[in-house]
Protein backbone atom coordinates (compact mmCIF):
# COMPACT_ATOMS: atom_id res chain seq x y z
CA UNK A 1 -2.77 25.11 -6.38
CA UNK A 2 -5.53 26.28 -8.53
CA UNK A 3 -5.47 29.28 -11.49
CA UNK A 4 -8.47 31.67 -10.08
CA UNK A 5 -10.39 34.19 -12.09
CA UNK A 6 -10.84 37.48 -10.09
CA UNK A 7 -14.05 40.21 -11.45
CA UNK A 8 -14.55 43.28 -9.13
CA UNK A 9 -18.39 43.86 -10.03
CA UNK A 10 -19.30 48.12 -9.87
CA UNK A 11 -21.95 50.58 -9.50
CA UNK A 12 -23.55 51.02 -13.27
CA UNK A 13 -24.10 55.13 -12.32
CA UNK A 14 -20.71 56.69 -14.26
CA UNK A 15 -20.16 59.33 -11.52
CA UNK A 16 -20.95 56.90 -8.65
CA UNK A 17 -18.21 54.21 -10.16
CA UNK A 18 -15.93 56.94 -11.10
CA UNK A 19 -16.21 57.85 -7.08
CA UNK A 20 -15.67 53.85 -6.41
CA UNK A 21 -12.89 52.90 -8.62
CA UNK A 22 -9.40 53.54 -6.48
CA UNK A 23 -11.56 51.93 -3.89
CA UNK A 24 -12.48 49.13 -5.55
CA UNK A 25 -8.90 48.20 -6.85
CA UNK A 26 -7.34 48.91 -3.83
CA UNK A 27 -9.76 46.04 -2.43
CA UNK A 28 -8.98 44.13 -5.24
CA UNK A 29 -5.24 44.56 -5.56
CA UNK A 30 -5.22 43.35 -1.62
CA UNK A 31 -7.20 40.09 -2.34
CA UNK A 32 -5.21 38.94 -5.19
CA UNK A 33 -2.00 39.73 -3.36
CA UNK A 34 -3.85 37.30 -0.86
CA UNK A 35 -4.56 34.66 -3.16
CA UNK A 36 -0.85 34.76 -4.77
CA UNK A 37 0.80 34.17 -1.43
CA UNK A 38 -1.51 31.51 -1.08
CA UNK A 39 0.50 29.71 -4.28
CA UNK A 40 -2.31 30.53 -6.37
CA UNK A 41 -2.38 31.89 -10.35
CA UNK A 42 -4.48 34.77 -10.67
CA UNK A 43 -6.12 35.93 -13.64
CA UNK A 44 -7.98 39.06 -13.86
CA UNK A 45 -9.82 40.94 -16.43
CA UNK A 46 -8.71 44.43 -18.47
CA UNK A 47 -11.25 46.39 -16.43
CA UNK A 48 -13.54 46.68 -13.25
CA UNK A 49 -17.36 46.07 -14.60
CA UNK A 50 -19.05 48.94 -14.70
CA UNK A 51 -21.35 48.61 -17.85
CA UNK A 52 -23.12 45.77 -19.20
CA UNK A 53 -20.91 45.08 -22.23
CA UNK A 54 -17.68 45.18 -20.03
CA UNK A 55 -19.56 42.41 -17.89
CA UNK A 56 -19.90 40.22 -20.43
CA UNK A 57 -15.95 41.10 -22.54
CA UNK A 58 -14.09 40.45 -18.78
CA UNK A 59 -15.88 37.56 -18.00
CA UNK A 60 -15.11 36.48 -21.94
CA UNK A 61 -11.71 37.48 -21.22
CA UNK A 62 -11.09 35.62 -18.05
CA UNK A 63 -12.86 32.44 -19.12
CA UNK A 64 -10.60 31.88 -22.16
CA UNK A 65 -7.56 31.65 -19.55
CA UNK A 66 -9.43 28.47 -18.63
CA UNK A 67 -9.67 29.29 -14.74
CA UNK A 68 -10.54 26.45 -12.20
CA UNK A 69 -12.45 28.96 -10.14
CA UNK A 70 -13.91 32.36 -11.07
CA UNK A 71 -14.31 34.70 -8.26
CA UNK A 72 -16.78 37.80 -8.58
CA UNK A 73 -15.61 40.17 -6.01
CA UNK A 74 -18.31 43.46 -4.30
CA UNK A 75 -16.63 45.59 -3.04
CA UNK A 76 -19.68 48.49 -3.56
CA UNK A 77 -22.93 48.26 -4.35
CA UNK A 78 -23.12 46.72 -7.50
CA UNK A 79 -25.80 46.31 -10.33
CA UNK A 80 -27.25 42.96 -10.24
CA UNK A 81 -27.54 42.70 -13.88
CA UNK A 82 -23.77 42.55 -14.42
CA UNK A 83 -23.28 39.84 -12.31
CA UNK A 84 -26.03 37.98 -14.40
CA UNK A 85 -24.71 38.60 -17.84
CA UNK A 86 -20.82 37.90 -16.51
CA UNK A 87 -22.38 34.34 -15.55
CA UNK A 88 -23.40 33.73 -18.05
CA UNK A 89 -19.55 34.28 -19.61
CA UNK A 90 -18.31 31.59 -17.54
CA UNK A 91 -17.85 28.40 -17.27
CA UNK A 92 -15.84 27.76 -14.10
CA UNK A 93 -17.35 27.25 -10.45
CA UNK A 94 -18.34 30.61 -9.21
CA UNK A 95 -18.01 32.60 -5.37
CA UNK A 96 -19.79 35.93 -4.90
CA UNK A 97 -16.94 37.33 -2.70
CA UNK A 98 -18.08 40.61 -0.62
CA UNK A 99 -16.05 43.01 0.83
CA UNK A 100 -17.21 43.46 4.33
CA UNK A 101 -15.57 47.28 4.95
CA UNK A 102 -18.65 49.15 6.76
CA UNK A 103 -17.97 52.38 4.53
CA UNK A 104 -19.74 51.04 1.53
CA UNK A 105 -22.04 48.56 0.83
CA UNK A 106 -20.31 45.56 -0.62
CA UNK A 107 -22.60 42.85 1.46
CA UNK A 108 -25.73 44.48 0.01
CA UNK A 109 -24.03 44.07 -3.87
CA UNK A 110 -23.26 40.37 -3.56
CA UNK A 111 -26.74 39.45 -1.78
CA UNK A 112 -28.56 41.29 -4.79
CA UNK A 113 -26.18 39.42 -7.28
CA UNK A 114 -26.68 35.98 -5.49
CA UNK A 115 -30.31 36.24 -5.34
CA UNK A 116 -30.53 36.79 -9.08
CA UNK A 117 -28.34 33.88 -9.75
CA UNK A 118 -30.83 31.96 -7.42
CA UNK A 119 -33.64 32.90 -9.23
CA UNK A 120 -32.30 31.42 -12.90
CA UNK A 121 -30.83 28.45 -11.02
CA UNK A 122 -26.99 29.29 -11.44
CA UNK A 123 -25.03 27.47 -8.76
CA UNK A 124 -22.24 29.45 -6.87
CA UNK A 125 -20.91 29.61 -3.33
CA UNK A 126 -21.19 32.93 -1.42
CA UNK A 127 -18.03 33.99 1.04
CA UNK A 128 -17.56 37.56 2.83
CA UNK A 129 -14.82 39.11 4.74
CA UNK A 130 -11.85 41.32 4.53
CA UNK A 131 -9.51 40.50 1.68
CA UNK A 132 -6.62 40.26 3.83
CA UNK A 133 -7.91 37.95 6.17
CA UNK A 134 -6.50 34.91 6.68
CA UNK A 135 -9.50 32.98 7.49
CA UNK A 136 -11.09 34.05 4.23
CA UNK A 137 -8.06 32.92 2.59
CA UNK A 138 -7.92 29.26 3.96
CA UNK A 139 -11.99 29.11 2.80
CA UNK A 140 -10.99 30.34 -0.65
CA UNK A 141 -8.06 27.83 -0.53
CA UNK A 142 -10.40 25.15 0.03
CA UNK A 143 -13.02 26.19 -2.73
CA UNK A 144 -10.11 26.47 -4.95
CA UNK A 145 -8.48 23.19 -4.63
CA UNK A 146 -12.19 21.56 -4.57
CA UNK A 147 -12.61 23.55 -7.88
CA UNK A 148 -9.92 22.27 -9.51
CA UNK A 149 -10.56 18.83 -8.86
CA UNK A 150 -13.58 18.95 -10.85
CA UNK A 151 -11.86 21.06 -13.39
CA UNK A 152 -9.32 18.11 -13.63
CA UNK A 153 -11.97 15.37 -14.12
CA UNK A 154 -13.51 17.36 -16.73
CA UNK A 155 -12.19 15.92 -20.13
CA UNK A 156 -10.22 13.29 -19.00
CA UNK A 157 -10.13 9.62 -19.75
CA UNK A 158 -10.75 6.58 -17.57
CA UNK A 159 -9.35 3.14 -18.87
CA UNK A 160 -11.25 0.44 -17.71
CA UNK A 161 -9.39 -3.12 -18.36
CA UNK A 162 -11.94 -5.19 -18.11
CA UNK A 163 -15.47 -5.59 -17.72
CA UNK A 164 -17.57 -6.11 -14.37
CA UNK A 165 -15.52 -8.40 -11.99
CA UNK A 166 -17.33 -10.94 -10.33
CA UNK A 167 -21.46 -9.53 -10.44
CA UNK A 168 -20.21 -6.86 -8.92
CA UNK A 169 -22.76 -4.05 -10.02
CA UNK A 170 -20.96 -1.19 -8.02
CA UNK A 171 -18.39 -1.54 -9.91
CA UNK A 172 -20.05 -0.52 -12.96
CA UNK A 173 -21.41 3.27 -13.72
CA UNK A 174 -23.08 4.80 -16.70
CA UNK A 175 -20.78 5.92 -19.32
CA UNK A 176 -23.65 8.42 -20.23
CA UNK A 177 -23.73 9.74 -16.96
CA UNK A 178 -19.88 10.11 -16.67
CA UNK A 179 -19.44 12.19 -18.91
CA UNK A 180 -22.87 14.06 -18.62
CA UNK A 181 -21.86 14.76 -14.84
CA UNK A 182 -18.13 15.00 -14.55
CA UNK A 183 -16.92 15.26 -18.23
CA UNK A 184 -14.96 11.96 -17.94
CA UNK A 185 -15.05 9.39 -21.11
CA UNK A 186 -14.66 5.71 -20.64
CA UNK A 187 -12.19 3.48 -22.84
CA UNK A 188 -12.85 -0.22 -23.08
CA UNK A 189 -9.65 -1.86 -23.37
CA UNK A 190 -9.88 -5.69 -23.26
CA UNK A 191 -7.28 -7.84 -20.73
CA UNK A 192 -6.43 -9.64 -23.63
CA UNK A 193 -4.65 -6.61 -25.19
CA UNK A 194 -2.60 -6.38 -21.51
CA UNK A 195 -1.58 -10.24 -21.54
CA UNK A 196 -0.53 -9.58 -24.81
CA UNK A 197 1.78 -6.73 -24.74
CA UNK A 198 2.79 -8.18 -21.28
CA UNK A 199 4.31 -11.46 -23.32
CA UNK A 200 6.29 -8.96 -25.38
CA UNK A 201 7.44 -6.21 -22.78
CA UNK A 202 11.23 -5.59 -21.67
CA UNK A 203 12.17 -8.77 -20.04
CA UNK A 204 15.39 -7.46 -18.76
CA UNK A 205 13.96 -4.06 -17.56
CA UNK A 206 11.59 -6.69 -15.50
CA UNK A 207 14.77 -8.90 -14.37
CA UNK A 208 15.78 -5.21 -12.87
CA UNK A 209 12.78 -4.51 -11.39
CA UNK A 210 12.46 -8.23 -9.56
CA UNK A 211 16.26 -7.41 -8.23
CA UNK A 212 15.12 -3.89 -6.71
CA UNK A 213 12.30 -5.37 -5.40
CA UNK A 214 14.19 -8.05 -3.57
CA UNK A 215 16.96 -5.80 -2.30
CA UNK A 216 14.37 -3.21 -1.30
CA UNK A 217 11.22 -5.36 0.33
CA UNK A 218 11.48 -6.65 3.67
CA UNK A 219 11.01 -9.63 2.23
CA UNK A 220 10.05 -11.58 -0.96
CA UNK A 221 8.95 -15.00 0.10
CA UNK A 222 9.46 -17.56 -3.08
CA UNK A 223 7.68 -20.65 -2.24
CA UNK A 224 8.38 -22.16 -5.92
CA UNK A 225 4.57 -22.72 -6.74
CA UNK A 226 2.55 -19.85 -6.52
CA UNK A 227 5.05 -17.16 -6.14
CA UNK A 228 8.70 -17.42 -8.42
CA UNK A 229 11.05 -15.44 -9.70
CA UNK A 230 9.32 -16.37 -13.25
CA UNK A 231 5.80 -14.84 -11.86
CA UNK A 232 6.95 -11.31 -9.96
CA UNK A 233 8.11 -10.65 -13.20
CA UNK A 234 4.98 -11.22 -15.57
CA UNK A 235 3.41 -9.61 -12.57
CA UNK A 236 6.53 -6.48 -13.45
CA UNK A 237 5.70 -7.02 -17.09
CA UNK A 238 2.01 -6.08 -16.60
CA UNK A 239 3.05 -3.33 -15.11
CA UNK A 240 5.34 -2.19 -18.01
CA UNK A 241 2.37 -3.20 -20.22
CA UNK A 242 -0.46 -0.72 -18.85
CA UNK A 243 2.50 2.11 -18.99
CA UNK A 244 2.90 1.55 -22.41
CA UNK A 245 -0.85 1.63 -22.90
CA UNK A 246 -1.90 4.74 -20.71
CA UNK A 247 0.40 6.67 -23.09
CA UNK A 248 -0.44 5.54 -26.23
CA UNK A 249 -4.28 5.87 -25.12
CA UNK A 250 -3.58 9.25 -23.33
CA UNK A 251 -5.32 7.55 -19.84
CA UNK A 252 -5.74 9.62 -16.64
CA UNK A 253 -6.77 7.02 -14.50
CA UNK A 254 -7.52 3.42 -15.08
CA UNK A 255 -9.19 0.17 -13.54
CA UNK A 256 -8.60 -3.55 -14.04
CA UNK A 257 -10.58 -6.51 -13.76
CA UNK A 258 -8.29 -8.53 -13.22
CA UNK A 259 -10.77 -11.52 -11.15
CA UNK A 260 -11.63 -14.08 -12.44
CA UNK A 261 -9.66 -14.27 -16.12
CA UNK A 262 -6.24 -13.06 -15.17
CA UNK A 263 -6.37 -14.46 -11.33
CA UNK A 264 -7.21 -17.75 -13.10
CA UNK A 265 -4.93 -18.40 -15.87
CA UNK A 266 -2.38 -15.55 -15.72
CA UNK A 267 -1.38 -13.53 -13.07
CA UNK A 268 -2.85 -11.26 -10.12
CA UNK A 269 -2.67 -7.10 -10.98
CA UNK A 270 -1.54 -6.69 -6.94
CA UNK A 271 2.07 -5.59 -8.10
CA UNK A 272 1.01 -3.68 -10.86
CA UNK A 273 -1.40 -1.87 -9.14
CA UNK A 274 0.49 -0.88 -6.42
CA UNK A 275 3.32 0.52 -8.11
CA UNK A 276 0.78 2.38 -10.69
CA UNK A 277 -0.79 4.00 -7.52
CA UNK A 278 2.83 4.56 -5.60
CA UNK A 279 5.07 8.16 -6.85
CA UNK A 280 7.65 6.07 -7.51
CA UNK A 281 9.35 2.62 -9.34
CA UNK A 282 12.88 1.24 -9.75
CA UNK A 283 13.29 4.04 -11.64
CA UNK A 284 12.94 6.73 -9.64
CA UNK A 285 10.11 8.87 -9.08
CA UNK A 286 7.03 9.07 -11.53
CA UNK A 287 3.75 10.35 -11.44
CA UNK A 288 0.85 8.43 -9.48
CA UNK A 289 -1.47 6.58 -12.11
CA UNK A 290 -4.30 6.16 -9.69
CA UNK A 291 -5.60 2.67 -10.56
CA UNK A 292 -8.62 0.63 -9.17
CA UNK A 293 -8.95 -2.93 -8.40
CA UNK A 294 -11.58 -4.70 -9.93
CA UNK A 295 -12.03 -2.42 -12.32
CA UNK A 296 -14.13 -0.52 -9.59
CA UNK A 297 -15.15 2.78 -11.68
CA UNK A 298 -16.72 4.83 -8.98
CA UNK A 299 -14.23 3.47 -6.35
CA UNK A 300 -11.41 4.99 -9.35
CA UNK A 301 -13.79 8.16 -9.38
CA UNK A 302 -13.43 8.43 -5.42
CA UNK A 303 -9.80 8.13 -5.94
CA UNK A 304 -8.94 10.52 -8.57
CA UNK A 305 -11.04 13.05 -6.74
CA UNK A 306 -9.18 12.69 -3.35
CA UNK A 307 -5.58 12.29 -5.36
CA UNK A 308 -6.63 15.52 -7.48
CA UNK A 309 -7.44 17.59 -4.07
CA UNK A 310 -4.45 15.33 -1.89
CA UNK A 311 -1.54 15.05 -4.25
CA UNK A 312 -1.30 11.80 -2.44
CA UNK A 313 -1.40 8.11 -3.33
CA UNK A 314 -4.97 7.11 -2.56
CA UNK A 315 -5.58 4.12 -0.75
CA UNK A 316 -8.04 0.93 -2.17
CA UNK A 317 -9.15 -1.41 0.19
CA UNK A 318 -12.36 -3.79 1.08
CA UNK A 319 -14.22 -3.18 4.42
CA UNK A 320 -13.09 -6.64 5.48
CA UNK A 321 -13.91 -7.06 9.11
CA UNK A 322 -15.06 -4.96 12.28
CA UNK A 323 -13.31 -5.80 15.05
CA UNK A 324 -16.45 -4.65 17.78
CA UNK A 325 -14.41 -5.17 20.80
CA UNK A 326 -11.82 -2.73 19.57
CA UNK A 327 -13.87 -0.30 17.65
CA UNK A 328 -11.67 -1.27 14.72
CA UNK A 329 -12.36 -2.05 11.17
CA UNK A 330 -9.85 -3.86 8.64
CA UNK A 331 -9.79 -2.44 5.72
CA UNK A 332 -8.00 -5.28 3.79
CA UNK A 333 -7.84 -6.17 -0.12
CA UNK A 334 -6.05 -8.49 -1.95
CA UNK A 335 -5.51 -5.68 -4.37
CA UNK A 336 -3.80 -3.02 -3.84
CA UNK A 337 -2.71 -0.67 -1.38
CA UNK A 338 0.15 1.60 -2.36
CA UNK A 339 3.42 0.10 -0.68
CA UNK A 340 3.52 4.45 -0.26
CA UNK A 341 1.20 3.58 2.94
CA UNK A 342 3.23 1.44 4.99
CA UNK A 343 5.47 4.35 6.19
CA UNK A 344 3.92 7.28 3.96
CA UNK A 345 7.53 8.15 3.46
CA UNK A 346 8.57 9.72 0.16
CA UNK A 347 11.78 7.55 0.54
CA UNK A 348 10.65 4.68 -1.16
CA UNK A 349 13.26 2.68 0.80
CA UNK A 350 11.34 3.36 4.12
CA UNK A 351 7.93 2.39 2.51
CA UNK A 352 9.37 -1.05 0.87
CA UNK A 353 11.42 -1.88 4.01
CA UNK A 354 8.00 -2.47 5.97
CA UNK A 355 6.27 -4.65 2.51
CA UNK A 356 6.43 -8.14 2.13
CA UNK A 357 5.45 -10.25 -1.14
CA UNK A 358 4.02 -13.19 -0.37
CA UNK A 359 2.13 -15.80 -2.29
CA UNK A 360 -1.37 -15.45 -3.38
CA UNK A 361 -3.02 -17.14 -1.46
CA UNK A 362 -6.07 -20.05 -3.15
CA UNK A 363 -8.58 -17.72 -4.61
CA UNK A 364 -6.35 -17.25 -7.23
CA UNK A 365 -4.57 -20.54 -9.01
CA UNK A 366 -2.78 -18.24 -11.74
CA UNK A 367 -0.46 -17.72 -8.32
CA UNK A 368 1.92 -14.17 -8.66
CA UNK A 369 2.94 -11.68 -5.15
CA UNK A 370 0.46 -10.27 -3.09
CA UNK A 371 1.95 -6.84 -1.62
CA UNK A 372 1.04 -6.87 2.16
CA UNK A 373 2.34 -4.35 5.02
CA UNK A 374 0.14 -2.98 7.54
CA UNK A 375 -0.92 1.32 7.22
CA UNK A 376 1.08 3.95 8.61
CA UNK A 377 -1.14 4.87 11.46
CA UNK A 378 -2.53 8.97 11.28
CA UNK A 379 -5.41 10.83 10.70
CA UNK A 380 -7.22 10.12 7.38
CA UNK A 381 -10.42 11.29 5.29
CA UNK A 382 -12.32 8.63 4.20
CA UNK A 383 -14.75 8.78 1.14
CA UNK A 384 -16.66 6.88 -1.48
CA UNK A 385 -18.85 7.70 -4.28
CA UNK A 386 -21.95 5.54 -4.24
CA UNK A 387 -25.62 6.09 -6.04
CA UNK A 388 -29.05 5.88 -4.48
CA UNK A 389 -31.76 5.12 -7.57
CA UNK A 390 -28.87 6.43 -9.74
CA UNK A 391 -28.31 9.45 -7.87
CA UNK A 392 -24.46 10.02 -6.88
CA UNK A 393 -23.64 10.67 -3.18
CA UNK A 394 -20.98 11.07 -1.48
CA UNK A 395 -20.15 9.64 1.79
CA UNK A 396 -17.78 10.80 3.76
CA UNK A 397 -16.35 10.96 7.29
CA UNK A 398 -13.03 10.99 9.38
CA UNK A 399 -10.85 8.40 11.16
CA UNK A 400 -7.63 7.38 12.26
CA UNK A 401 -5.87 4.38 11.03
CA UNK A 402 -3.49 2.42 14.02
CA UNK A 403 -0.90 0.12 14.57
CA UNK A 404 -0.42 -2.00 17.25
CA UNK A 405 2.63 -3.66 18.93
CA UNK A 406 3.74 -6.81 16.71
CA UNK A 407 1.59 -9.36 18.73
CA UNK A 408 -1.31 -7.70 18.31
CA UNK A 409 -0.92 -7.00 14.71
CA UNK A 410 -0.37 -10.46 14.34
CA UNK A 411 -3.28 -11.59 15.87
CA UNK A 412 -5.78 -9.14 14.10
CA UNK A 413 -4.22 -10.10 10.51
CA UNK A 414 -4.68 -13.91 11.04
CA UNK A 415 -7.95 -13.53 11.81
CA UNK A 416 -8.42 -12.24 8.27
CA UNK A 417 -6.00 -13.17 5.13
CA UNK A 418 -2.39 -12.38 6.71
CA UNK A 419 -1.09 -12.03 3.20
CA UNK A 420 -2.67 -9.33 1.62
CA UNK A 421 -2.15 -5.60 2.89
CA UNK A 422 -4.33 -3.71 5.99
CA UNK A 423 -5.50 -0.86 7.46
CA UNK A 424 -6.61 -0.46 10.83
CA UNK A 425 -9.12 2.25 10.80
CA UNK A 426 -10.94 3.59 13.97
CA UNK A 427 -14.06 5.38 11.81
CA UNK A 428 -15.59 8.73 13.05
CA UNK A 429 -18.81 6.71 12.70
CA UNK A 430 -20.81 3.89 15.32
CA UNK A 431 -20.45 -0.07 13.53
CA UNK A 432 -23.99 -0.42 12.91
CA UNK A 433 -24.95 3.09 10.88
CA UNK A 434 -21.69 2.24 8.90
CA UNK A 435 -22.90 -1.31 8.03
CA UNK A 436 -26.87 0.23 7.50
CA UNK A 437 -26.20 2.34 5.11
CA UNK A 438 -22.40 2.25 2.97
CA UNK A 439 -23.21 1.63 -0.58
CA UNK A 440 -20.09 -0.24 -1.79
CA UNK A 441 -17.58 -2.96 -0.70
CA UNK A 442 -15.06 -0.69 -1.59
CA UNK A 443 -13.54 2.35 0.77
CA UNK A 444 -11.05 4.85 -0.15
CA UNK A 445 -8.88 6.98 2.08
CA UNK A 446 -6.26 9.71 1.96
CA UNK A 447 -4.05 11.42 4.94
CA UNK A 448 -5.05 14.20 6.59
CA UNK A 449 -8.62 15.63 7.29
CA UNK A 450 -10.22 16.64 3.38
CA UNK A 451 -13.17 16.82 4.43
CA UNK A 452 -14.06 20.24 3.41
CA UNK A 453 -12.86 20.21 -0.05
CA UNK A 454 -14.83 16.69 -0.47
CA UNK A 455 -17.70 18.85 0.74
CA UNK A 456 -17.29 21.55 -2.04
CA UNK A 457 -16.50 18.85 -4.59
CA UNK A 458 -20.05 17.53 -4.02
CA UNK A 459 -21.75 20.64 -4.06
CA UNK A 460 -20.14 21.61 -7.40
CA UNK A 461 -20.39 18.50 -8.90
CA UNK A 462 -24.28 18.54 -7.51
CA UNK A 463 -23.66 14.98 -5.54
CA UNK A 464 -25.63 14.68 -2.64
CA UNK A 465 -23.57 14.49 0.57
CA UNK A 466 -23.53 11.69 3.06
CA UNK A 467 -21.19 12.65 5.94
CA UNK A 468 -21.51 10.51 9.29
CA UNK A 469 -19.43 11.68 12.67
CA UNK A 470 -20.18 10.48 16.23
C-alpha cells in the first residue's frame, strides 16, 4: 500500500479555530483510522493549520517523510491561503479531501482551496464524503496506489540492452523526456557486455537450472539443432548474466534487444525474459524484474506502471492476429510471456506444468527455447503507453483473455506460430477502432480490472488518456 500524508486545513480567526479544533481532529482521527485499516502508512503533521507559518512547517514536516500521496483534509471553513502556501511545501500528488458533515462548512473550504490551486496551475484531485465511508475509502485506495506508482518511477533506473531492434521507432523514447516526465534515467548497456559475462557465469548453477526446468515443464522438446541441452543453458546463463548486472548497476527495470545480433549468432532472450518477469526461479521465489522484449522502452514503461499498481507479473505480447469470426485477438510474441500466466498460480509447479520449450523456430538461426503455453483465461486491464507528436497517452481498456477446449486451441495457434506463447483476448473494444488508432505493436496486460488507477496514473503523470469500451 502507499505511505499518505494527512493536513487538516483550519479557520485562520484564533477564537473561531479554537471553537473548531476537537472537531476537526475528531474528523481527522476517524479518516486516518480509515486509511490504516485500509493497510496504509499514515503520516501526519505536529499540528492542525491554523496560521500561515504552521501551513508551510506541517507541510515541511510531512514532505520530508517522503509520502506517495499528501492529503489536505476541510473539515471547516478554511483560509484559502494556507492551502496555497502548504502546496507549495509539497512535493507529492495532492487530494483536497472535504468533510461533508452539514454542521460546518467543510465543502465550502476545499472549493475555495481548489480554486486557488486552479488559478496558479497546481494539479490535485478533489474527493468529498464522510471519513468513515467506505466508498471514500476504496477512491482514496485507488488514488493512493496510482500515487505511488509514479512515486516509484520517480528516480529509478531503466537498463536498456541494446539499441533499437529492428527500425522499430516505438521502441525508442527520449531520454530527456524520461526523466523530465517520470524521473526515470536510462543506462546504455551494450549486448556485448551480456554475451560476455554470460561465457563466464555459473555453469553448474545453469546445469541445475536446465534439470528443474525439465522435471518441472510439461515438456522440453530437444530436437538436437536448434534447441539442446548446450543452448537452454546459455539461454540460463543469460539469465544469470543480467542478475548479476541489474545489481551491480542498481536496475529497476530493464529491456533487451536481443533481434537481430543475439537471435543471429547467439541465443534468443525468451528464457531469460520470462523468468526475469516470473516471482520465482529454481531457486525459489524472487522479486519480478519486469523486462521488455526488444528493448521496447515505453512497452517496459507500461509494464512497470501496471506491475507497480498490480504486484503482478505483467504480460508482453505482439497484437498478432484478429480472429473476426470469433471476436478474438492473439496476442502472441516470440518473447516473452511470464510462464506465471499459464495458470497465474503462485505455485510455480502449476504454471510450468502447462509450458512447453520448444525450438525457435527460423527467424532466428542462433536457435535456443521458445517458452510457449497458452493464458490463464480471466478478466484483465489492458494498457500501453504510446505518443501522438511526442505527446504521451495512454490507452487503455478492458477484456477477458479465454481458453478453449484442446482442438480449438490447436487450431487457433497453428494458424499463427504454434511455438511461441498466446493470449486469447476478447477486447472491450470493436476490431476496426482498435486497428485505427493503437500506437504500438506492442500490448501489455495485467489481471483484474486497473483501470481506475491507470486513470489516476495519467492524470498525475499529465498523459493524455485514451480509453476505448463498446
Amino acid at each position: 500500500m502507499a505511505r499518505i500524508g494527512v493536513i487538516s486545513i483550519s479557520d485562520g480567526r484564533e477564537h473561531v479555530h479554537a471553537r473548531n479544533a476537537r472537531f476537526i481532529q475528531s474528523k481527522q482521527d476517524t479518516l486516518i483510522y480509515s486509511l490504516i485499516a485500509a493497510g496504509h502508512e499514515v503520516v501526519t503533521g505536529d499540528d492542525l493549520v491554523a496560521t500561515n507559518t504552521l501551513a508551510t512547517s506541517v507541510a515541511r514536516q510531512v514532505a520530508r517523510a517522503e509520502v506517495d500521496l499528501t492529503i489536505f483534509y476541510y473539515a471547516v471553513w478554511s483560509f484559502p491561503h494556507f492551502t496555497m502556501l502548504a502546496a507549495d511545501a509539497t512535493r507529492s500528488p495532492l487530494i483536497l479531501l472535504a468533510s461533508t458533515d452539514p454542521t460546518e462548512p467543510g465543502l465550502v473550504g476545499m472549493l475555495a482551496a481548489g480554486g486557488a490551486l486552479d488559478q496558479i496551475g497546481r494539479r490535485h484531485t478533489r474527493l468529498w464524503g464522510p471519513p468513515d465511508d467506505a466508498e471514500l475509502a476504496a477512491e482514496l485506495a485507488v488514488h493512493a496506489r496510482a500515487a505511488a506508482a509514479v512515486t516509484g518511477l520517480r528516480g529509478s533506473t531503466f537498463g536498456r540492452f541494446g539499441g533499437r531492434p529492428m527500425g522499430m521507432n516505438t521502441a525508442v523514447a527520449n531520454t530527456d523526456q524520461w526523466m523530465r516526465q517520470f524521473g526515470v534515467d536510462v543506462e546504455e548497456i551494450d549486448q556485448y557486455e551480456l554475451v560476455l559475462r554470460a561465457e563466464r557465469a555459473d555453469r553448474a548453477e545453469a546445469g541445475k537450472a536446465r534439470k528443474w526446468i525439465e522435471a518441472m515443464a510439461a515438456g522440453v522438446h530437444y530436437d538436437g539443432k536448434k534447441l539442446t541441452p548446450e543452448l537452454l543453458e546459455r539461454q540460463i546463463r543469460s539469465y544469470l548474466a543480467i542478475r548479476e548486472i541489474i545489481a551491480e548497476r542498481g536496475l529497476d527495470f530493464s529491456g533487451i534487444k536481443a533481434q537481430p545480433e543475439l537471435t543471429e549468432h547467439f541465443a534468443t532472450m525468451d528464457v531469460t525474459e520470462a523468468f526475469l518477469n516470473d516471482p520465482y526461479d529454481w531457486n525459489g521465489p524472487k522479486e519480478v524484474h519486469i523486462t521488455a522484449t526488444e528493448a521496447d522502452m515505453d512497452g517496459a514503461l507500461t509494464m512497470r506502471l501496471l506491475h507497480l499498481i498490480s504486484g503482478d507479473p505483467v504480460l508482453f505480447a505482439d497484437v498478432r492476429h484478429y480472429h473476426a469470426d470469433l471476436d478474438v485477438w492473439d496476442l502472441c510474441n516470440s518473447g516473452q510471456h511470464a510462464t506465471w500466466y499459464a495458470a497465474r498460480s503462485a505455485d510455480p509447479a502449476e504454471n510450468l506444468a502447462k509450458v512447453n520449450f520448444y525450438p525457435e523456430v527460423f527467424f532466428f538461426p542462433a536457435g535456443g527455447a521458445s517458452v510457449q503455453h497458452i493464458a490463464a483465461p480471466g478478466r484483465m486491464t489492458l494498457a500501453r503507453l504510446t505518443r501522438n507528436e511526442g505527446r504521451y497517452r495512454l490507452q487503455l481498456m478492458l477484456g477477458e483473455f479465454e481458453s478453449y477446449d484442446e482442438a480449438t486451441n490447436e487450431r487457433l495457434i497453428r494458424q499463427s506460430t504454434p511455438e511461441w506463447p498466446h493470449a486469447f483476448a476478447r477486447l472491450d473494444v470493436e476490431g476496426p477502432v482498435f486497428l485505427g488508432r493503437f500506437g504500438a505493436n506492442h500490448i501489455h496486460a495485467v489481471p483484474g480490472d486497473r483501470r481506475q488507477e491507470m486513470r489516476a496514473v495519467a492524470e498525475l503523470l499529465d498523459i493524455d488518456l485514451d480509453e476505448w469500451s463498446r
